[in-house]
PDB file of N, CA and C in Angstrom:
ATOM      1  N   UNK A   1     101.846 102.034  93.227  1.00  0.00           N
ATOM      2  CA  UNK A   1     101.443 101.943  94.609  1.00  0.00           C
ATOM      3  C   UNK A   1     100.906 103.277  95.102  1.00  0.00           C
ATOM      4  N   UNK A   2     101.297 104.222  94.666  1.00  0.00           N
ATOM      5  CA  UNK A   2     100.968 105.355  95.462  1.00  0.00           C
ATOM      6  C   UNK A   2      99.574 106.115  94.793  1.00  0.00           C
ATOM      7  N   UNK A   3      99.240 105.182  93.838  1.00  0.00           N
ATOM      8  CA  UNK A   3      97.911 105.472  93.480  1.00  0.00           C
ATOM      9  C   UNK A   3      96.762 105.531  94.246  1.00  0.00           C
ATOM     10  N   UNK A   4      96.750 105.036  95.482  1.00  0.00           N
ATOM     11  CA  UNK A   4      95.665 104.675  96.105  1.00  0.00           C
ATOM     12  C   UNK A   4      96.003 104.876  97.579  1.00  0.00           C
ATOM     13  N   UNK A   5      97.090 105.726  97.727  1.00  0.00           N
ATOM     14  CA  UNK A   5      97.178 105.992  98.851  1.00  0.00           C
ATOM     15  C   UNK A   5      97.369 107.713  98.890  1.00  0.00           C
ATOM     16  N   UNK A   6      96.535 108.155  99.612  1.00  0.00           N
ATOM     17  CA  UNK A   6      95.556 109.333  99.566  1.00  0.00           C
ATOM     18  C   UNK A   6      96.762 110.426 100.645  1.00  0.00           C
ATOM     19  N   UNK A   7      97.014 110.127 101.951  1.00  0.00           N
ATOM     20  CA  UNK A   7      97.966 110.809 102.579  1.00  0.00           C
ATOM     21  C   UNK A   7      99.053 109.622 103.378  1.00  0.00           C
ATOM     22  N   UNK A   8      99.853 110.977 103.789  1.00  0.00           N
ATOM     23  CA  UNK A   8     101.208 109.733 104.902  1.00  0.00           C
ATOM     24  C   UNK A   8     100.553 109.382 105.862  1.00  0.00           C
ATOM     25  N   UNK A   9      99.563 109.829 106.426  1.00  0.00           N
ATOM     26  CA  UNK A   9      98.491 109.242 107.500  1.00  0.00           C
ATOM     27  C   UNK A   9      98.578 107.559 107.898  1.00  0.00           C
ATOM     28  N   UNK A  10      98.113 107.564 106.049  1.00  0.00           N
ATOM     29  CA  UNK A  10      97.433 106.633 105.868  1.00  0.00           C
ATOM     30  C   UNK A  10      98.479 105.305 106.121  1.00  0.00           C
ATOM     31  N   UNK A  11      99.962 105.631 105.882  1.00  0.00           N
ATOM     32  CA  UNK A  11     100.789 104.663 106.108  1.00  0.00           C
ATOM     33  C   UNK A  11     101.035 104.259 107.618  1.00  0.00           C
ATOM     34  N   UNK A  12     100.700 103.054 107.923  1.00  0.00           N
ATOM     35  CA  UNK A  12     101.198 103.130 109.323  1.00  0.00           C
ATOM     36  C   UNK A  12     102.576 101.967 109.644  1.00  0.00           C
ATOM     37  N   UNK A  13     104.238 102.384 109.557  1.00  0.00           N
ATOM     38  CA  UNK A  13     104.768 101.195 109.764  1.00  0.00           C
ATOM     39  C   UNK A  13     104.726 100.018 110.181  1.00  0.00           C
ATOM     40  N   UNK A  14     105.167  99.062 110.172  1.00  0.00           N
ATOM     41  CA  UNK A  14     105.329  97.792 110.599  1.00  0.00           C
ATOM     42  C   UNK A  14     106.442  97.600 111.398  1.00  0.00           C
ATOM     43  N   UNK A  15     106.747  96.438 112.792  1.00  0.00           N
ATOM     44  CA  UNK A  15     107.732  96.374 113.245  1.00  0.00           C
ATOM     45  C   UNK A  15     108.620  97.460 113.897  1.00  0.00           C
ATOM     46  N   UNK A  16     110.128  97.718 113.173  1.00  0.00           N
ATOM     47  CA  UNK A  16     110.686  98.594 113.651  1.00  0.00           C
ATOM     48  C   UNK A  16     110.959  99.668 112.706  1.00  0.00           C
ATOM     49  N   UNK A  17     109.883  99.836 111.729  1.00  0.00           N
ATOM     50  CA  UNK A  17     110.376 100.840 110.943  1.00  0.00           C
ATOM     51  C   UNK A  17     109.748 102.160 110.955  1.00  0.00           C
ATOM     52  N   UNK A  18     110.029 103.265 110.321  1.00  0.00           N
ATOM     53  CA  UNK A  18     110.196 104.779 110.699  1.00  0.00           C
ATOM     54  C   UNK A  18     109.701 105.361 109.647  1.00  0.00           C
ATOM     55  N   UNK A  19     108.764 105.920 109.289  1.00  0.00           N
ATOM     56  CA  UNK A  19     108.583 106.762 108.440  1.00  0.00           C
ATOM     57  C   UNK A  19     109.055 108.400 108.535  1.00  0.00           C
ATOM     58  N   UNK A  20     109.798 108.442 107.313  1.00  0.00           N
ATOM     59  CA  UNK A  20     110.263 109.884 107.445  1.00  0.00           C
ATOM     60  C   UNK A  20     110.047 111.083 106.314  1.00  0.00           C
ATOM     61  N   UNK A  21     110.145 111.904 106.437  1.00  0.00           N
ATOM     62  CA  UNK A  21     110.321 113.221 105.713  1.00  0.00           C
ATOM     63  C   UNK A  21     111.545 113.770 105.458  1.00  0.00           C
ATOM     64  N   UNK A  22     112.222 113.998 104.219  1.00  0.00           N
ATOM     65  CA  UNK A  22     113.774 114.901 104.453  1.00  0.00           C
ATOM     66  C   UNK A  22     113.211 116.076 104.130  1.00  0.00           C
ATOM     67  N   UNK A  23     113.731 116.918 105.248  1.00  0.00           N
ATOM     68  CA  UNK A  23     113.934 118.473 105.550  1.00  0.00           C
ATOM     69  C   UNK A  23     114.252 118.891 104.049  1.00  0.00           C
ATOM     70  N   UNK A  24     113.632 120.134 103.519  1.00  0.00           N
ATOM     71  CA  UNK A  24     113.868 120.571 102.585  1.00  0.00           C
ATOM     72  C   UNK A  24     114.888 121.577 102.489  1.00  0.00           C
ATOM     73  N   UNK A  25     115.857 121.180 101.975  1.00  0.00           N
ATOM     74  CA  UNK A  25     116.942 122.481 102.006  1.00  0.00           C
ATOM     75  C   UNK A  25     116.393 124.204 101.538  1.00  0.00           C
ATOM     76  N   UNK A  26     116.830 125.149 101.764  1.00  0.00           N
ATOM     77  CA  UNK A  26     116.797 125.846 101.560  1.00  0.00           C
ATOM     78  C   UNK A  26     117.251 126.283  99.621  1.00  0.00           C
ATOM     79  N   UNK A  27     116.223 126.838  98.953  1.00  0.00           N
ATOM     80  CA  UNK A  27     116.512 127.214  97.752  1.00  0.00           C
ATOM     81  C   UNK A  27     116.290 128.824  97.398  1.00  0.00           C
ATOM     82  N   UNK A  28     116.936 129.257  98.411  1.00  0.00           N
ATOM     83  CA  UNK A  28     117.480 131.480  98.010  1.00  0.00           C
ATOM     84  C   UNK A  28     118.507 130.733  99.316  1.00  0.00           C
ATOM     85  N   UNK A  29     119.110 131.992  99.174  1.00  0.00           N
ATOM     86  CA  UNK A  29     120.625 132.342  99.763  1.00  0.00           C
ATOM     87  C   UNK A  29     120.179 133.726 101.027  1.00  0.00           C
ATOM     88  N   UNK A  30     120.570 134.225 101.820  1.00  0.00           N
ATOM     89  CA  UNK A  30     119.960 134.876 102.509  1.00  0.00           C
ATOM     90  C   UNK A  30     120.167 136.319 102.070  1.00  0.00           C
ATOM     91  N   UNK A  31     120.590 136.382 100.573  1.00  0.00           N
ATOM     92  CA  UNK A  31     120.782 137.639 100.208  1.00  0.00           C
ATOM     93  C   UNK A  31     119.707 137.852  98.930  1.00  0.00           C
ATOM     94  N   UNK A  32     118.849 137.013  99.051  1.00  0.00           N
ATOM     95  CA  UNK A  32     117.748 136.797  97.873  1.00  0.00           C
ATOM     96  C   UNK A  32     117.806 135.882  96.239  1.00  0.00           C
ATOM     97  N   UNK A  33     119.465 135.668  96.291  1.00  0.00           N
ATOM     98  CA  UNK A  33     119.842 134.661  95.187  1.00  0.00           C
ATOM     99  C   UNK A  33     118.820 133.034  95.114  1.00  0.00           C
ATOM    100  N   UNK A  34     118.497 133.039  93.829  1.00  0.00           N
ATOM    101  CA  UNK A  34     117.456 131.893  94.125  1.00  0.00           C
ATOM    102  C   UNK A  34     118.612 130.835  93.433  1.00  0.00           C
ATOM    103  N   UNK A  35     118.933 129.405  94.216  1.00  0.00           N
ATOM    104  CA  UNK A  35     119.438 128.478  93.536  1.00  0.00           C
ATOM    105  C   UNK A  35     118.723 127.336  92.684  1.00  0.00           C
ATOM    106  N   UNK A  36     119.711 127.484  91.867  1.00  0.00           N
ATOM    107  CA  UNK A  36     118.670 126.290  91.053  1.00  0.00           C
ATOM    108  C   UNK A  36     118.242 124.899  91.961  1.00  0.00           C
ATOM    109  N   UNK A  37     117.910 124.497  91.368  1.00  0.00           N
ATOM    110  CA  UNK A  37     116.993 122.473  92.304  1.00  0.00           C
ATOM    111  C   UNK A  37     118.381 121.805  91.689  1.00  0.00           C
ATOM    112  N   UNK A  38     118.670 121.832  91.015  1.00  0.00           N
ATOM    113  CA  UNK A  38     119.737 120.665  90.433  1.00  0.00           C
ATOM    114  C   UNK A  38     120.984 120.696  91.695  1.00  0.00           C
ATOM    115  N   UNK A  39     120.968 122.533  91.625  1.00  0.00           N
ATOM    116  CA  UNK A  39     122.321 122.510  92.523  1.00  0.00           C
ATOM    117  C   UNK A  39     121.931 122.283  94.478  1.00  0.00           C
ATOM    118  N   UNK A  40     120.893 122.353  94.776  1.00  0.00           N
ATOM    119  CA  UNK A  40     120.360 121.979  96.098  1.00  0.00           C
ATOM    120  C   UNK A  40     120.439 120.999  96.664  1.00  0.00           C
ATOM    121  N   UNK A  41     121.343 120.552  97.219  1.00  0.00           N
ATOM    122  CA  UNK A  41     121.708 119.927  98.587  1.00  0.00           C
ATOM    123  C   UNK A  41     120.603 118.664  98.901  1.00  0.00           C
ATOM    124  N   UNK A  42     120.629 117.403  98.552  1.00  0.00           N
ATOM    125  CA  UNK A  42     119.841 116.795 100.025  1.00  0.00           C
ATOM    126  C   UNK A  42     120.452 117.113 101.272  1.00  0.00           C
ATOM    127  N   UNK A  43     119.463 117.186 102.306  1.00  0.00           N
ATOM    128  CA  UNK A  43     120.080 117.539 103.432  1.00  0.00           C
ATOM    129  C   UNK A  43     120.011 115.917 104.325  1.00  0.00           C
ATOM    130  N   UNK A  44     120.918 115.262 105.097  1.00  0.00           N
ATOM    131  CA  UNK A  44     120.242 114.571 106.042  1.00  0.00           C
ATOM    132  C   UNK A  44     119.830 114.473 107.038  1.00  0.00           C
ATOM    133  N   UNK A  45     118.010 115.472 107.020  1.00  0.00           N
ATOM    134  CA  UNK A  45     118.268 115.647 108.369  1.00  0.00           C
ATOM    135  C   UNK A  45     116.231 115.423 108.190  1.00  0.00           C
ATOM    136  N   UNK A  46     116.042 114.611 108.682  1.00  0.00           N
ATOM    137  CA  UNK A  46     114.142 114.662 108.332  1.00  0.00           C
ATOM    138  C   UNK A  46     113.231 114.483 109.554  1.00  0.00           C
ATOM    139  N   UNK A  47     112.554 114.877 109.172  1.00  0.00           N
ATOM    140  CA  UNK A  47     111.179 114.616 110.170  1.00  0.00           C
ATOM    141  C   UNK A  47     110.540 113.428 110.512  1.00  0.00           C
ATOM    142  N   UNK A  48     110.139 112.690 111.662  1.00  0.00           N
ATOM    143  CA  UNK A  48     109.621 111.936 111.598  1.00  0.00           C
ATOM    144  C   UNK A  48     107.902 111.608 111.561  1.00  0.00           C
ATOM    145  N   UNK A  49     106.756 111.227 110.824  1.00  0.00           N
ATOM    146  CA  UNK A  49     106.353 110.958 110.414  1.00  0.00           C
ATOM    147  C   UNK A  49     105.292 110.210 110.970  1.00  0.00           C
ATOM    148  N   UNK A  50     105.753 108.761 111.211  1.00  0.00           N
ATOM    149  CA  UNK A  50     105.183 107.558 111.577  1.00  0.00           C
ATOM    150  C   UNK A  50     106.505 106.181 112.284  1.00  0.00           C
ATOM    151  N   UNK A  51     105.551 105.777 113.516  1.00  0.00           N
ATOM    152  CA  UNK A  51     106.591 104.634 114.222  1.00  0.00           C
ATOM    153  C   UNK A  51     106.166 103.374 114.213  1.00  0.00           C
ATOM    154  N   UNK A  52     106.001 102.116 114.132  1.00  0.00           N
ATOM    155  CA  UNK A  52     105.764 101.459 113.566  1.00  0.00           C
ATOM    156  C   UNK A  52     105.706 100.739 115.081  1.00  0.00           C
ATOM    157  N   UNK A  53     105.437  99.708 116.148  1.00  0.00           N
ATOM    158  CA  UNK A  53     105.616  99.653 117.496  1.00  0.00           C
ATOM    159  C   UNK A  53     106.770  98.640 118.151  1.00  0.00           C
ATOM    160  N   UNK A  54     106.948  98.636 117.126  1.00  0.00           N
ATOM    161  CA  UNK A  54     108.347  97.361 117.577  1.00  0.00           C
ATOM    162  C   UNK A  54     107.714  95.757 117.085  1.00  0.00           C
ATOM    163  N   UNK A  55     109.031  95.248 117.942  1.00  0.00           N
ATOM    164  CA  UNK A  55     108.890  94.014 118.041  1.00  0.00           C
ATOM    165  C   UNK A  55     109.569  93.414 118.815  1.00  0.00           C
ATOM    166  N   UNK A  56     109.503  91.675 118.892  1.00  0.00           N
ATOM    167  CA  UNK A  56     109.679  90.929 120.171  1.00  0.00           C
ATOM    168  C   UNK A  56     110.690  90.022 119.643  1.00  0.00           C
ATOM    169  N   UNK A  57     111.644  90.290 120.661  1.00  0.00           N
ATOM    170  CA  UNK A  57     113.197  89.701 120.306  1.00  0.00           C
ATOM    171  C   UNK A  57     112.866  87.863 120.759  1.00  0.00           C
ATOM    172  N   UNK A  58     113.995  87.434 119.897  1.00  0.00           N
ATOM    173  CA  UNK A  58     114.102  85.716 120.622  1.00  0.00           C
ATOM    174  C   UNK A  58     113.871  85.462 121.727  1.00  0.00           C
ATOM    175  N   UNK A  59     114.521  86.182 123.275  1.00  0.00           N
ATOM    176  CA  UNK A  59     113.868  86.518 124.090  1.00  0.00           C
ATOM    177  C   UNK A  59     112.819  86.612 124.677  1.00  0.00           C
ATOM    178  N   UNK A  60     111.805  86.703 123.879  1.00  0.00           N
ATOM    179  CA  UNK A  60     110.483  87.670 124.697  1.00  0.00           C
ATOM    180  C   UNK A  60     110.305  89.006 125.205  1.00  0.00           C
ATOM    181  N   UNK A  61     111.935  89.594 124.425  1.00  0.00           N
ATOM    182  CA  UNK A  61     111.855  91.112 124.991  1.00  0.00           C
ATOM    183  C   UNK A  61     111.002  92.039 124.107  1.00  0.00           C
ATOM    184  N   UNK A  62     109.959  92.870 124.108  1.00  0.00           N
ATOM    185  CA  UNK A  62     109.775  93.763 123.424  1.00  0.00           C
ATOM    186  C   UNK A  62     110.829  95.444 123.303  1.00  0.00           C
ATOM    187  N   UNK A  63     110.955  94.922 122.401  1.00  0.00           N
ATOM    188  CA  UNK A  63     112.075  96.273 121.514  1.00  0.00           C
ATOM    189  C   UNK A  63     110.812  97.346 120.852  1.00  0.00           C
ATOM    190  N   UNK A  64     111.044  98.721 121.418  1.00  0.00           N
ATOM    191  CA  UNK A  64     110.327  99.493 120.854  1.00  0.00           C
ATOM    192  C   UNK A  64     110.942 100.497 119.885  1.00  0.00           C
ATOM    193  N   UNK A  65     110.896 100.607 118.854  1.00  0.00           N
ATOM    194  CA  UNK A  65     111.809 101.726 118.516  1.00  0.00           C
ATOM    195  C   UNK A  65     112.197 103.309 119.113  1.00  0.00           C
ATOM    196  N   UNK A  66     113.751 103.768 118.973  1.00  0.00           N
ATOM    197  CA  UNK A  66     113.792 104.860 120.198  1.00  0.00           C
ATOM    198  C   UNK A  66     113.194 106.309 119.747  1.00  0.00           C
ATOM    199  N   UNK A  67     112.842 106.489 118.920  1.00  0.00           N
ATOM    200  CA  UNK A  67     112.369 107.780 118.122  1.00  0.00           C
ATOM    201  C   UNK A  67     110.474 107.252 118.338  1.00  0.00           C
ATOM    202  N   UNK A  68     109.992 109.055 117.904  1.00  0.00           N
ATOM    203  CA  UNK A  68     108.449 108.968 117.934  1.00  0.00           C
ATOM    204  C   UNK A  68     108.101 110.261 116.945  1.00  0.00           C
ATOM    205  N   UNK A  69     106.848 109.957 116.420  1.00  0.00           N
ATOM    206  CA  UNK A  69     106.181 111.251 115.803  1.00  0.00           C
ATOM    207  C   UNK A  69     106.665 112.060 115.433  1.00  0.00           C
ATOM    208  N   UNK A  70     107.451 113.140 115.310  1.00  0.00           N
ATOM    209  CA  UNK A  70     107.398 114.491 115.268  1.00  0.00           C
ATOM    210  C   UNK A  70     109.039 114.993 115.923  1.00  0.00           C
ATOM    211  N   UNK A  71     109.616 113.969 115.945  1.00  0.00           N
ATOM    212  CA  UNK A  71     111.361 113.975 116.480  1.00  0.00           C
ATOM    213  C   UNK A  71     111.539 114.185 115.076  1.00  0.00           C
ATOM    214  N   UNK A  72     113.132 114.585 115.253  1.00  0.00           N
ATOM    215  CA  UNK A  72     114.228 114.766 113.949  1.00  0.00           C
ATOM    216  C   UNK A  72     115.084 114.316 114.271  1.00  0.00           C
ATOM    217  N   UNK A  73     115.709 113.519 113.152  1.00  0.00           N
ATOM    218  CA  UNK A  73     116.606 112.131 112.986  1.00  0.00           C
ATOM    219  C   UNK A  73     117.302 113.011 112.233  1.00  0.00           C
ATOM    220  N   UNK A  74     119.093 112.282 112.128  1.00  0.00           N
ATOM    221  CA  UNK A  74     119.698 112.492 110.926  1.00  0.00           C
ATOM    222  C   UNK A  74     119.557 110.846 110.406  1.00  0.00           C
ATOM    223  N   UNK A  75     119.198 111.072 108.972  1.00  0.00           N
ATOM    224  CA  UNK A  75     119.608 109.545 107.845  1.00  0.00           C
ATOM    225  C   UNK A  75     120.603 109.409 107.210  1.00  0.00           C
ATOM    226  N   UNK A  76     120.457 108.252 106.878  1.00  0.00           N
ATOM    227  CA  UNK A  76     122.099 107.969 105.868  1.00  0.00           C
ATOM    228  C   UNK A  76     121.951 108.398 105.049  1.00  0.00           C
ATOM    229  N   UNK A  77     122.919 109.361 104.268  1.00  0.00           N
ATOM    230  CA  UNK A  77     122.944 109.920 102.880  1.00  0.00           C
ATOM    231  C   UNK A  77     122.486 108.727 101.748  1.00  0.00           C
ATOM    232  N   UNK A  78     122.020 107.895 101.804  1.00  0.00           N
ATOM    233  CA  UNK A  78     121.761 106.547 100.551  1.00  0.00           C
ATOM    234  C   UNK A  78     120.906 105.797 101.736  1.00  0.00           C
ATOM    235  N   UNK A  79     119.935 105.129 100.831  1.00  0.00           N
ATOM    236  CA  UNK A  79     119.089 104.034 101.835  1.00  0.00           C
ATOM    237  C   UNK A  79     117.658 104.591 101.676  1.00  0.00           C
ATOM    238  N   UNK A  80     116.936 103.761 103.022  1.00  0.00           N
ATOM    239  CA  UNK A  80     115.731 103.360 102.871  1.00  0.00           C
ATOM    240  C   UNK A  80     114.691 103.495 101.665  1.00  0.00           C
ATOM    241  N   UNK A  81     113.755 102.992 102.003  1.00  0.00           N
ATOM    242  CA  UNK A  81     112.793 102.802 100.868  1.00  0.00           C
ATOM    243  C   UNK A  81     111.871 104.062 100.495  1.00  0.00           C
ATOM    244  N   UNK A  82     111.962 104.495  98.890  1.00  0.00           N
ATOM    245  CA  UNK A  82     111.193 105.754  99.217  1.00  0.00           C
ATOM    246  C   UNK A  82     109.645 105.567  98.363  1.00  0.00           C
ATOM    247  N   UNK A  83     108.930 106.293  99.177  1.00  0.00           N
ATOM    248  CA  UNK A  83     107.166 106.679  98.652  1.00  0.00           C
ATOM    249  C   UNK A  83     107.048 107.865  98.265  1.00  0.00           C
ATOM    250  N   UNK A  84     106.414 107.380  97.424  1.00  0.00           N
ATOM    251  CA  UNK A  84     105.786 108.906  96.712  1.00  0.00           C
ATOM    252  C   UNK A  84     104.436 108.693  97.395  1.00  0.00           C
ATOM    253  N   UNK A  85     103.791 109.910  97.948  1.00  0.00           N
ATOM    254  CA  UNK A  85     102.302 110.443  97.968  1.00  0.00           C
ATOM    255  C   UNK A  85     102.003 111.475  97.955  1.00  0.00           C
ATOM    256  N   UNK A  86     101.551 111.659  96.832  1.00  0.00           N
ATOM    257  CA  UNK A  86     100.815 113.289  96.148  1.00  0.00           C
ATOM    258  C   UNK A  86     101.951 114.215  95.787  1.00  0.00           C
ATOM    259  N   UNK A  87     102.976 113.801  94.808  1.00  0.00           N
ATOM    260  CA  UNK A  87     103.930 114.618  95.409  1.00  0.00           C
ATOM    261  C   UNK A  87     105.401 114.914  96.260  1.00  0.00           C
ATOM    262  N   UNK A  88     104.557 114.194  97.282  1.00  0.00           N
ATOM    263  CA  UNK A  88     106.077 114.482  97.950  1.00  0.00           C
ATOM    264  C   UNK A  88     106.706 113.189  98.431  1.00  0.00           C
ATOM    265  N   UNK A  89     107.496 112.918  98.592  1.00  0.00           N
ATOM    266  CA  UNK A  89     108.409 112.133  98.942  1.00  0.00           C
ATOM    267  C   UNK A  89     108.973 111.459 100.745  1.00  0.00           C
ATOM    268  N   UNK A  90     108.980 110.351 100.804  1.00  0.00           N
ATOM    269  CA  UNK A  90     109.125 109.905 101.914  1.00  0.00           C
ATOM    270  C   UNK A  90     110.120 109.507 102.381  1.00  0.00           C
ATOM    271  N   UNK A  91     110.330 108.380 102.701  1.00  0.00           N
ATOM    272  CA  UNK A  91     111.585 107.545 103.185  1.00  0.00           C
ATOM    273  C   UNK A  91     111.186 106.576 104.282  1.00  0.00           C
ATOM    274  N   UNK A  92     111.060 105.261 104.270  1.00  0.00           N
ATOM    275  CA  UNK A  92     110.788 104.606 105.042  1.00  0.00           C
ATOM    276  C   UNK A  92     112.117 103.757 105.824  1.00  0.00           C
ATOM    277  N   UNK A  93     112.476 103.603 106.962  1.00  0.00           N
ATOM    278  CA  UNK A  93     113.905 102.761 107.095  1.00  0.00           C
ATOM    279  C   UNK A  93     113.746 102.314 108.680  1.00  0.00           C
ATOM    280  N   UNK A  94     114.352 101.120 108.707  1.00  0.00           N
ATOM    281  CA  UNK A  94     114.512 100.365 109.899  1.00  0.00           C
ATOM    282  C   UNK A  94     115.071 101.381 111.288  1.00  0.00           C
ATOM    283  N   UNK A  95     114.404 101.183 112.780  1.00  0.00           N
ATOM    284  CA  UNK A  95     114.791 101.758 113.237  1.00  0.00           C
ATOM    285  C   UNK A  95     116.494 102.277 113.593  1.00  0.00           C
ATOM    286  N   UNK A  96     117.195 101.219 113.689  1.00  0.00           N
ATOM    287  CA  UNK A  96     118.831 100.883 113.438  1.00  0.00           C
ATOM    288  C   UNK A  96     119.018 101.746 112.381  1.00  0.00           C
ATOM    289  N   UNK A  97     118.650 101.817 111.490  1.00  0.00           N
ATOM    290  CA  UNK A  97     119.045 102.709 109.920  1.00  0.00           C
ATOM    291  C   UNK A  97     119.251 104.127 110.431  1.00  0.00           C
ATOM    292  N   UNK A  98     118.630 104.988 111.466  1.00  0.00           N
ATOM    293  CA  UNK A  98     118.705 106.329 111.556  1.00  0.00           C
ATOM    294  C   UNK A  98     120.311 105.983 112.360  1.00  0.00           C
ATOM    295  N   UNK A  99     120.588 107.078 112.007  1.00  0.00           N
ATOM    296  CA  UNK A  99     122.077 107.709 112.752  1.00  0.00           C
ATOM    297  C   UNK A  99     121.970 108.357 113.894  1.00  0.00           C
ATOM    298  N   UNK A 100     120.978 109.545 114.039  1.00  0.00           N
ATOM    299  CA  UNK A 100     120.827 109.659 115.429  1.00  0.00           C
ATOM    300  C   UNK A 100     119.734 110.894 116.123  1.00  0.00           C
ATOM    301  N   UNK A 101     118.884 110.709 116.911  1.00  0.00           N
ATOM    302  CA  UNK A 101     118.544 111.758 117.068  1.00  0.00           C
ATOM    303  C   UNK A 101     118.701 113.145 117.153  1.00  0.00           C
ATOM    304  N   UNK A 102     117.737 114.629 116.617  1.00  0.00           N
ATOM    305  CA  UNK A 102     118.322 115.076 116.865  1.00  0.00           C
ATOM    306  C   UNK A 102     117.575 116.445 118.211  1.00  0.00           C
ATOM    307  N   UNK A 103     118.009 117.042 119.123  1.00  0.00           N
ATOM    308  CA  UNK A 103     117.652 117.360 120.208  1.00  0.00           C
ATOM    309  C   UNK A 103     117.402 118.940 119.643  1.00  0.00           C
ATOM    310  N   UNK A 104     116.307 119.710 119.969  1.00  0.00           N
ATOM    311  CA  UNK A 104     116.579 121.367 119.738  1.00  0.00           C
ATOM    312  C   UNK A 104     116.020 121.666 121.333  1.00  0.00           C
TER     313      UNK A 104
END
């Protein structure tokens, strides 16, 4: 799949789902020690990406998802669906799936 898809641009969710980025941990120590990749941390804490616009409950209510663009979520340590493009790595997951915004 990710043959033919050129950037994350290009993905645009569906429904209520979220495209994300996980934050790259840090690999030196602040005293210049470089750690190996094996021993580096996922962190859960990523960028968001892409919002997908909701959808319309039994109701007739439109549900929008509560996150946008360029917010930071924490994710569940396990879950959503991941993409590769060019490289790097994604994470796609239902809006409900994030744990919670995060505010700076």
């Amino acid at each position: 799949m990710s043959s033919f898809i050129k950037s994350a641009k290009a993905i645009i969710p569906t429904l209520d789902r979220v495209l994300v980025q996980r934050v790259k941990a840090q690999t030196q120590t602040t005293s210049g020690i470089y750690i190996p990749e094996k021993n580096v941390q996922k962190l859960n804490i990523a960028n968001v990406i892409a919002v997908g616009p909701g959808f319309t409950d039994m109701n007739g209510l439109k549900i929008t998802p509560s996150v946008k663009a360029g917010d930071k979520v924490l994710i569940p340590p396990i879950g959503g669906s991941p993409i590769k493009v060019e490289n790097e790595e994604y994470l796609l997951f239902r809006d409900t799936d994030l744990l919670a915004k995060i505010e700076e």
